[in-house]
Protein backbone atom coordinates (compact mmCIF):
# COMPACT_ATOMS: atom_id res chain seq x y z
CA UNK A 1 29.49 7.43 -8.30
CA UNK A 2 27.91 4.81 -9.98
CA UNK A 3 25.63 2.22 -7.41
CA UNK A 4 26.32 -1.50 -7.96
CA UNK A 5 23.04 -3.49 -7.46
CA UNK A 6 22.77 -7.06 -6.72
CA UNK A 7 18.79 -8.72 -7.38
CA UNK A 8 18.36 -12.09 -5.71
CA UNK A 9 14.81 -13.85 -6.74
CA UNK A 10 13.49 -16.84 -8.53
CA UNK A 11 14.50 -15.68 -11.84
CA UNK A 12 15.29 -17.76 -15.09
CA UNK A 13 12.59 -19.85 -14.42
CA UNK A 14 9.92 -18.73 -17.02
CA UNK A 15 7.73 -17.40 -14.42
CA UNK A 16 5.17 -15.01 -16.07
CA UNK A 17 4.91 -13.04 -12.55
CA UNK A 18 8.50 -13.02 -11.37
CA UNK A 19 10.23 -12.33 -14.78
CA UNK A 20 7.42 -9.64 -15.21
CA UNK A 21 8.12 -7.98 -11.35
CA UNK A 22 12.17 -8.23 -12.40
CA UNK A 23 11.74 -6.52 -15.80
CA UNK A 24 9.74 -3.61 -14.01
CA UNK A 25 12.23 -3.63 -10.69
CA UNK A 26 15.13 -3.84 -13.22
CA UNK A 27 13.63 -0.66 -15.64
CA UNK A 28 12.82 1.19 -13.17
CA UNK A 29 16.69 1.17 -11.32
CA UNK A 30 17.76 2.05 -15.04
CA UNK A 31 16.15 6.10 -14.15
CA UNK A 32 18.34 6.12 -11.32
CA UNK A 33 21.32 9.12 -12.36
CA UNK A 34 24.16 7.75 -12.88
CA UNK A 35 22.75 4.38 -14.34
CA UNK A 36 23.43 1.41 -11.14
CA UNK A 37 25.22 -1.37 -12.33
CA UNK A 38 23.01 -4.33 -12.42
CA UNK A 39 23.60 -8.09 -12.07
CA UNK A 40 20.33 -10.53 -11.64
CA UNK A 41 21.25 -14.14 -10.08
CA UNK A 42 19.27 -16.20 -12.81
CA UNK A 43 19.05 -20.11 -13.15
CA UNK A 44 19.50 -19.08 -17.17
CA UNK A 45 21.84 -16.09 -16.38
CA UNK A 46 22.36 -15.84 -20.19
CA UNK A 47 19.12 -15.33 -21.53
CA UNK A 48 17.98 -12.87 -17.99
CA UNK A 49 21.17 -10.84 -19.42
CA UNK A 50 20.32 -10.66 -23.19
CA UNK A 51 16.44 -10.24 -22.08
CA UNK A 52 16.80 -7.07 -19.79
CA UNK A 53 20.69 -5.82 -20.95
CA UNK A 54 21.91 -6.22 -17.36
CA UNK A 55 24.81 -8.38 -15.99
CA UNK A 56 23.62 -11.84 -14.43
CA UNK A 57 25.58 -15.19 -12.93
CA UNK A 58 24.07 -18.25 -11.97
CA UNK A 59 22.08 -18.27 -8.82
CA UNK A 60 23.44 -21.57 -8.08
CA UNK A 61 27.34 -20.93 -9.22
CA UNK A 62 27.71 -19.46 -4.82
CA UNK A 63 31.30 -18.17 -5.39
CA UNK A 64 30.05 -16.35 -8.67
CA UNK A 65 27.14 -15.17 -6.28
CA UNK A 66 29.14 -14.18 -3.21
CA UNK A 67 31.95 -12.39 -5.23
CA UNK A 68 28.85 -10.51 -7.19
CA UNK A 69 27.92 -9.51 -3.46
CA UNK A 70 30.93 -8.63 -2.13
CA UNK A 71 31.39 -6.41 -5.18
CA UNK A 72 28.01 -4.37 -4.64
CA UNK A 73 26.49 -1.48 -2.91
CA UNK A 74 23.50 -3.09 -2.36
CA UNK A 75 21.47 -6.19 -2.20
CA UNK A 76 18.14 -6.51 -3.40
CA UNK A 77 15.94 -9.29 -2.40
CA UNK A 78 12.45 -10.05 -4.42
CA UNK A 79 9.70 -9.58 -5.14
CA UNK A 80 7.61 -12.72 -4.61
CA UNK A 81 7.32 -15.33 -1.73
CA UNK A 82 10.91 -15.67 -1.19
CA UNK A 83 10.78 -16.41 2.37
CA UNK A 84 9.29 -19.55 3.01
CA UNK A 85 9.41 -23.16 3.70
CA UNK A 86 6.49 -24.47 1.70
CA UNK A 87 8.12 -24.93 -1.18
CA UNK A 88 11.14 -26.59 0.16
CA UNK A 89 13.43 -25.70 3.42
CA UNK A 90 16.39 -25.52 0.70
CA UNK A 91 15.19 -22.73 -1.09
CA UNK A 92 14.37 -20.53 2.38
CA UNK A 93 17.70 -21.70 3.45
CA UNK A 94 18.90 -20.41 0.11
CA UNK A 95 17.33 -16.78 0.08
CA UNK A 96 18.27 -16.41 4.04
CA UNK A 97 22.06 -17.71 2.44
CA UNK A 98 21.86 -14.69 0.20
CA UNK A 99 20.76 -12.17 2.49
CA UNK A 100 23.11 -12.74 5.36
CA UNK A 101 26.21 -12.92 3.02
CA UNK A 102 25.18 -9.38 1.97
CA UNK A 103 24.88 -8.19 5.51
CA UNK A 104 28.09 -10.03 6.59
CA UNK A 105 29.92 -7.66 3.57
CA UNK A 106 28.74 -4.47 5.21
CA UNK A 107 25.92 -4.07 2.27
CA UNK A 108 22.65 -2.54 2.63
CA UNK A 109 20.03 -5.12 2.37
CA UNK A 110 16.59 -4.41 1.27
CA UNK A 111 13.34 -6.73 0.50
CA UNK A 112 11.46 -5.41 -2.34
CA UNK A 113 7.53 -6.88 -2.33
CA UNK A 114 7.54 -10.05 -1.09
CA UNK A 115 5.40 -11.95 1.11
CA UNK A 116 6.15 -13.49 4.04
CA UNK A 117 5.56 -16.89 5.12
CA UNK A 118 4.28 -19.75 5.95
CA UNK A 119 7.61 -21.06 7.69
CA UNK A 120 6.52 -24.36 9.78
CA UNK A 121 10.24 -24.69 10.72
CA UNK A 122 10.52 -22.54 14.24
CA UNK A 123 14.59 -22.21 13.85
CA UNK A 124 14.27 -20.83 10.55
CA UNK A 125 11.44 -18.80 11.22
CA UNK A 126 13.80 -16.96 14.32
CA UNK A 127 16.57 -16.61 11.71
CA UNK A 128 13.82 -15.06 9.07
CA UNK A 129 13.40 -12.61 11.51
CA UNK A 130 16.67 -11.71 12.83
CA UNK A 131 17.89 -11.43 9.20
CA UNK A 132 15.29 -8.87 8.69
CA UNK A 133 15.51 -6.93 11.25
CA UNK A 134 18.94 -5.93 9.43
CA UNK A 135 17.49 -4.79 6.62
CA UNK A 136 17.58 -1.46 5.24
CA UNK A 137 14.02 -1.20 3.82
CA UNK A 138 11.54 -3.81 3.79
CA UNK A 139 8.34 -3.57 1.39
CA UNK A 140 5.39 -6.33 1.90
CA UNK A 141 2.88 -6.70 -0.57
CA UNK A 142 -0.14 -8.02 1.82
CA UNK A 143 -1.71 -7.45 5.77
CA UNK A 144 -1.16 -10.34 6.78
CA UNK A 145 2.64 -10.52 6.49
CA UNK A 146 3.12 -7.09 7.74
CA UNK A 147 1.28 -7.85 10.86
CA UNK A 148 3.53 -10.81 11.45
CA UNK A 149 6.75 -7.82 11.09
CA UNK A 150 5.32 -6.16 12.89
CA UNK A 151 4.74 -8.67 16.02
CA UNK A 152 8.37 -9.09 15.71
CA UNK A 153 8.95 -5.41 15.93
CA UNK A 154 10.20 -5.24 12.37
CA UNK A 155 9.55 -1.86 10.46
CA UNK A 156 8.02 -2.59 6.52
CA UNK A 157 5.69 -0.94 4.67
CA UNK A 158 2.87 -2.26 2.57
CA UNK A 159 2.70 -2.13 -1.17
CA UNK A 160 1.27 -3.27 -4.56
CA UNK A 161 2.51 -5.91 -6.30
CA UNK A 162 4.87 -4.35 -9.11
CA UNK A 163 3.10 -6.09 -11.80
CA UNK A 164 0.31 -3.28 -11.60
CA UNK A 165 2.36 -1.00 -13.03
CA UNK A 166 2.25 -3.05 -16.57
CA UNK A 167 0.49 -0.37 -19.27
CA UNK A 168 -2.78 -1.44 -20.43
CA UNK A 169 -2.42 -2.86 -24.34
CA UNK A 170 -4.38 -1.59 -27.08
CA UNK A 171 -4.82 -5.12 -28.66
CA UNK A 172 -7.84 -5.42 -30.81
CA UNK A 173 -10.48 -7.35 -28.92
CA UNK A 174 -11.59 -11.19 -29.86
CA UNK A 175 -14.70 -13.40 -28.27
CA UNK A 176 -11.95 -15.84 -27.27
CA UNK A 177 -12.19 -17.54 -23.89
CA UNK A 178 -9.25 -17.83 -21.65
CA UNK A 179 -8.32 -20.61 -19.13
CA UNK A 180 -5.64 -20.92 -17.12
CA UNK A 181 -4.63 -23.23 -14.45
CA UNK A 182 -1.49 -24.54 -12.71
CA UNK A 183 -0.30 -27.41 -10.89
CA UNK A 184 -1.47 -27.32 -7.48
CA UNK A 185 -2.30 -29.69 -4.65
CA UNK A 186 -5.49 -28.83 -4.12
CA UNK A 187 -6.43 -28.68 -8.10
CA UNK A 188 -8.78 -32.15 -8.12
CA UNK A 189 -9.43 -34.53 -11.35
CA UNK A 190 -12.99 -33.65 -10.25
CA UNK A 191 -12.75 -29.98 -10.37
CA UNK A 192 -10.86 -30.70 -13.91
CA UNK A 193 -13.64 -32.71 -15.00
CA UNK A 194 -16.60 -30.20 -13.95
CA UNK A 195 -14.78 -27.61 -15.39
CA UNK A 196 -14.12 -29.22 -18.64
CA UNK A 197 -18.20 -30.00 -18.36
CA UNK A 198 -19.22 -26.33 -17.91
CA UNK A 199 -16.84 -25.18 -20.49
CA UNK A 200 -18.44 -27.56 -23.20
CA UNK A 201 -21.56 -26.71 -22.17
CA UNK A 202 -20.92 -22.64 -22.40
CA UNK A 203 -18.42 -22.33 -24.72
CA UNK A 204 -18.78 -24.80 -27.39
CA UNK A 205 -19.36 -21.59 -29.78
CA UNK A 206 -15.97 -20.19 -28.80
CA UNK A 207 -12.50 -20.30 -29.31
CA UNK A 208 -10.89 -21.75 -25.86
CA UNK A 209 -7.37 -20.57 -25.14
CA UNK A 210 -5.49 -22.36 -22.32
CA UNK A 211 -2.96 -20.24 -21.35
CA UNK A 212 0.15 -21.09 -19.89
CA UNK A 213 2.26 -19.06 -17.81
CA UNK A 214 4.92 -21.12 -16.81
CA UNK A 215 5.38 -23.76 -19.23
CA UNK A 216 6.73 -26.47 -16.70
CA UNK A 217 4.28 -26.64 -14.35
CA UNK A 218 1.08 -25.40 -16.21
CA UNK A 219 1.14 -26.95 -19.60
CA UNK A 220 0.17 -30.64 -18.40
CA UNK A 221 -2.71 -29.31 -16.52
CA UNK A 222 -3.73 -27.57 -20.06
CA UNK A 223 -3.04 -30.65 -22.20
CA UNK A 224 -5.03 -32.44 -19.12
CA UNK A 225 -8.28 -29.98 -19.79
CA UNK A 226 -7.98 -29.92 -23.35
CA UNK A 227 -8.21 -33.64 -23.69
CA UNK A 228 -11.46 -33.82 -20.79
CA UNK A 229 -12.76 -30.92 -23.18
CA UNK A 230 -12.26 -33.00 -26.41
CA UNK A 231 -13.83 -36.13 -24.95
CA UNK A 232 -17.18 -34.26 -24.21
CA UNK A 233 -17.28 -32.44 -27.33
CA UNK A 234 -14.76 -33.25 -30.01
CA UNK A 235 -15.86 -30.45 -32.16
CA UNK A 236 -15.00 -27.35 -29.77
CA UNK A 237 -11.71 -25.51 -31.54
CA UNK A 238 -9.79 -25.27 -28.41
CA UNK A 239 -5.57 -24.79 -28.67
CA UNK A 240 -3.02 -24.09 -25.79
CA UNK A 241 -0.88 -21.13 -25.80
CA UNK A 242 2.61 -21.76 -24.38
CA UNK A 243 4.51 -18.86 -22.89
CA UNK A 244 7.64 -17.96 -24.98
CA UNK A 245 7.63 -14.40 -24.42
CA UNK A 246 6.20 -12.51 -21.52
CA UNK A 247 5.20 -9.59 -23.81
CA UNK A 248 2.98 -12.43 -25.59
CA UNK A 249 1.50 -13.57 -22.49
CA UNK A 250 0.14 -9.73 -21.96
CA UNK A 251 -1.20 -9.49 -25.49
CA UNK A 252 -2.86 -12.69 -25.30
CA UNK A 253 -4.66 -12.16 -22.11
CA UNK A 254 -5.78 -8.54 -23.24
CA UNK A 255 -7.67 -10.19 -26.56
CA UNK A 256 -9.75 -12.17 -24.79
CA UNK A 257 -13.14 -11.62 -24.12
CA UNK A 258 -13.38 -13.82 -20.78
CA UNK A 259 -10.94 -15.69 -18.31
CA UNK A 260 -11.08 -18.34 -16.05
CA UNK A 261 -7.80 -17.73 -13.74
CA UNK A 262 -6.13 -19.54 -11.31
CA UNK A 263 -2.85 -17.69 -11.11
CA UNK A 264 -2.71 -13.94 -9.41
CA UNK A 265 -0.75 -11.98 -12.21
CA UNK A 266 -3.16 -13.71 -14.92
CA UNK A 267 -5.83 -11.85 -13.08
CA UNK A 268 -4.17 -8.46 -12.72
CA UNK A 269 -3.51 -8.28 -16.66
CA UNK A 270 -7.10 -9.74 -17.37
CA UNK A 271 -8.34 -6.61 -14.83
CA UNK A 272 -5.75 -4.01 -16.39
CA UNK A 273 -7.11 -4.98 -19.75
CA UNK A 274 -10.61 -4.81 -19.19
CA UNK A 275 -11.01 -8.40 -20.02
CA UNK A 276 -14.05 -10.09 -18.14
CA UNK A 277 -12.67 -12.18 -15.25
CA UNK A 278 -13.63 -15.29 -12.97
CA UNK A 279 -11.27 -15.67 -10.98
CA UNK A 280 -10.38 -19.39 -8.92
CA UNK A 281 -10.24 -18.76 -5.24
CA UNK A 282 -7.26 -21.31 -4.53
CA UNK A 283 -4.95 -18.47 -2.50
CA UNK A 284 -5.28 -15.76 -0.33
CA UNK A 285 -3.94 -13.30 -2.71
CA UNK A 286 -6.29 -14.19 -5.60
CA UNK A 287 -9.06 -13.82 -3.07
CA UNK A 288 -7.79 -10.29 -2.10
CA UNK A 289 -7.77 -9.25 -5.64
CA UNK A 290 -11.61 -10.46 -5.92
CA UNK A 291 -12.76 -8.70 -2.96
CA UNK A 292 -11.24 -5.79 -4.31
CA UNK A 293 -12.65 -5.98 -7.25
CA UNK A 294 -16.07 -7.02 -6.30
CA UNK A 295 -15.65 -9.87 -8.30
CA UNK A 296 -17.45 -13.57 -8.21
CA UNK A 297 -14.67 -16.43 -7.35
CA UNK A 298 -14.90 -19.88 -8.17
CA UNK A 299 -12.79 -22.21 -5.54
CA UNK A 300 -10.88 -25.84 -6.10
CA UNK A 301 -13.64 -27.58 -3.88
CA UNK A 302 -17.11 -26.12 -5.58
CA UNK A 303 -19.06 -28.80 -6.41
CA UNK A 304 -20.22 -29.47 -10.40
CA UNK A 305 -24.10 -27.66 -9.24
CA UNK A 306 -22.49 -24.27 -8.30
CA UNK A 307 -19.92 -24.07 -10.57
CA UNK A 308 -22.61 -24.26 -13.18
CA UNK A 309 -24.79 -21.58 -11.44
CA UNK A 310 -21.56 -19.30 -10.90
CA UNK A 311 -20.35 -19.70 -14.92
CA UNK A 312 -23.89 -18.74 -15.87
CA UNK A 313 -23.43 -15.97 -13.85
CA UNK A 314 -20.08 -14.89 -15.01
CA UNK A 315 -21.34 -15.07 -18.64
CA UNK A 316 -24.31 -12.50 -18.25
CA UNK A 317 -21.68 -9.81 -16.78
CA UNK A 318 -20.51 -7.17 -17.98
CA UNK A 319 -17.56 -6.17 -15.70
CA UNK A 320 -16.19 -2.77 -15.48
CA UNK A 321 -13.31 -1.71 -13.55
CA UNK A 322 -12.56 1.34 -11.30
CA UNK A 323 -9.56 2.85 -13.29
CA UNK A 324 -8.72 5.16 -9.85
CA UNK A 325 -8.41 2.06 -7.97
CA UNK A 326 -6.28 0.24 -11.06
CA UNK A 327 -3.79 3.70 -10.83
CA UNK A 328 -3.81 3.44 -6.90
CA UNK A 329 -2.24 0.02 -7.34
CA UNK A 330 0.31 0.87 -9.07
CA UNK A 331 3.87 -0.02 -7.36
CA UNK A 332 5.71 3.43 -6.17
CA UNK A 333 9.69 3.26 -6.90
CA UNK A 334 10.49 6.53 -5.77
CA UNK A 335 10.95 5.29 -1.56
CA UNK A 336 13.44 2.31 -3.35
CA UNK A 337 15.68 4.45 -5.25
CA UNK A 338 16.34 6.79 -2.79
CA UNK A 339 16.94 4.24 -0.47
CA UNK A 340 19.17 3.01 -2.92
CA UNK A 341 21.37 6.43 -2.80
């Protein structure tokens, strides 16, 4: 009998990292025998169907969403920081919305590799909880929200992030350097400017890519940097790269020869890829990754002096990368599907 398979997530958004984790979620469901029946609830439910040939409504369309549910074997919730307030209560009060219809229809309910967390609001926080201890199978991509499960007696189990299992490209190499930021609140005009600074000062030589990776919240911080790059050096060929395709995003990233990264995913194709990395220390995850890695980190508070000594650095090494620890990484599906049946 053929499984139908609800995904809830922040999808149709042009997120490099979420659209990635839903392709790879979404292929991977597509080995299950007989083929599921797939419908994604997207924000652009058209172009998440004609991208990854699955059925999609509109996240926000709630009878399309509920009558999707009601209609499924099984709800699937992730990856990414779903649960959380810091973005906005609505959108925990959304995902919880989602979660607790599917468990009100009878439907198995499983969270595929988010992170938990941080939810300031205590009455949410309780719900969080009781929702999830209602789950099916729960799969947590880091320590720290595991341990906070399992406080509240909630059984999960620690993975990768999906985006590991990407293939490594066999682009042909260039001695490009890559930068990429995104909006943040702790992302200063004065870490901007020293940035912009050391890059002149490096790079003036190079070709500087600013890479977006979600064109509405990155792509004024890279027109920002380009023009505090342009002021101290006119003459420096510098262009931003806009993502409109996440295949493109990959291929770019592998080219280069260096990156500068704020975001996590930009750091996990820059590592798959062989690509020299520095990566900027603004979350826990990203510092994770470096630690991992053995790998120098740059952070939104270090001063012009260091930032200077640490690009220096970073441009006299050579980095390789442990290829068994790469494979380790790599997200296991096999736990998920037979959950699934």
């Amino acid at each position: 009998m053929t499984k139908k398979i609800c995904i809830s997530g922040y999808y149709g958004f042009d997120n490099f990292g979420d659209e990635t984790i839903l392709k790879i979620l979404t292929d991977n469901l597509k080995t299950i025998n007989p083929v599921p029946e797939i419908t994604v609830f997207s924000s652009s439910p058209e172009k998440t169907s004609q991208a990854l040939g699955i059925k999609s409504v509109n996240s926000f369309k709630i009878k399309e969403v509920i009558k999707a549910i009601k209609s499924s074997d099984c709800l699937i919730s992730g990856g990414g920081s779903l649960l959380q307030d810091a973005t906005s209560i609505k959108s925990l009060i959304y995902y919880l919305f989602i979660i607790i219809t599917a468990q009100l229809f009878r439907k198995k309910t499983i969270i595929f590799a988010q992170g938990l967390g941080p939810i300031s609001n205590i009455f949410f926080a309780k719900a969080t909880y009781f929702v999830l201890k209602h789950c099916s199978y729960i799969t947590i991509r880091d320590e720290k929200s595991y341990n906070l499960l399992k406080s509240n007696k909630i059984e999960a189990k620690i993975c990768s992030d999906p985006v590991w299992n990407i293939e490594k490209t066999n682009s042909e190499k260039t001695k490009a350097i890559g930068i990429q930021l995104r909006q943040y609140k702790t992302l200063t005009n004065e870490f901007m400017q020293n940035l912009a600074y050391t890059t002149a000062k490096y790079y003036s030589d190079k070709e500087i890519w600013l890479l977006s990776l979600q064109n509405t919240k990155d792509i004024s911080v890279c027109k920002e940097l380009k023009e505090k790059i342009l002021k101290i050096n006119s003459n420096i060929n510098i262009k931003i790269i806009e993502n409109t395709d996440n295949n493109k995003v990959i291929t770019d990233i592998s080219k280069l020869d260096k990156l500068i990264a704020m975001r996590y995913h930009a750091c996990v194709i820059a590592i798959k890829n062989g690509v020299n990395l520095l990566p900027i220390d603004y979350d826990i995850k990203v510092k994770k990754l470096a630690e991992d890695f053995n790998l120098e980190t740059i952070e939104l508070t270090t001063d012009a002096e260091n930032l200077n000594k640490t690009i220096f650095k970073f441009n006299k090494t050579n980095q390789e990368y442990d290829i068994n620890k790469i494979n380790e990484l790599k997200y296991s599906f096999k736990e998920l599907k037979e959950e699934i049946n």
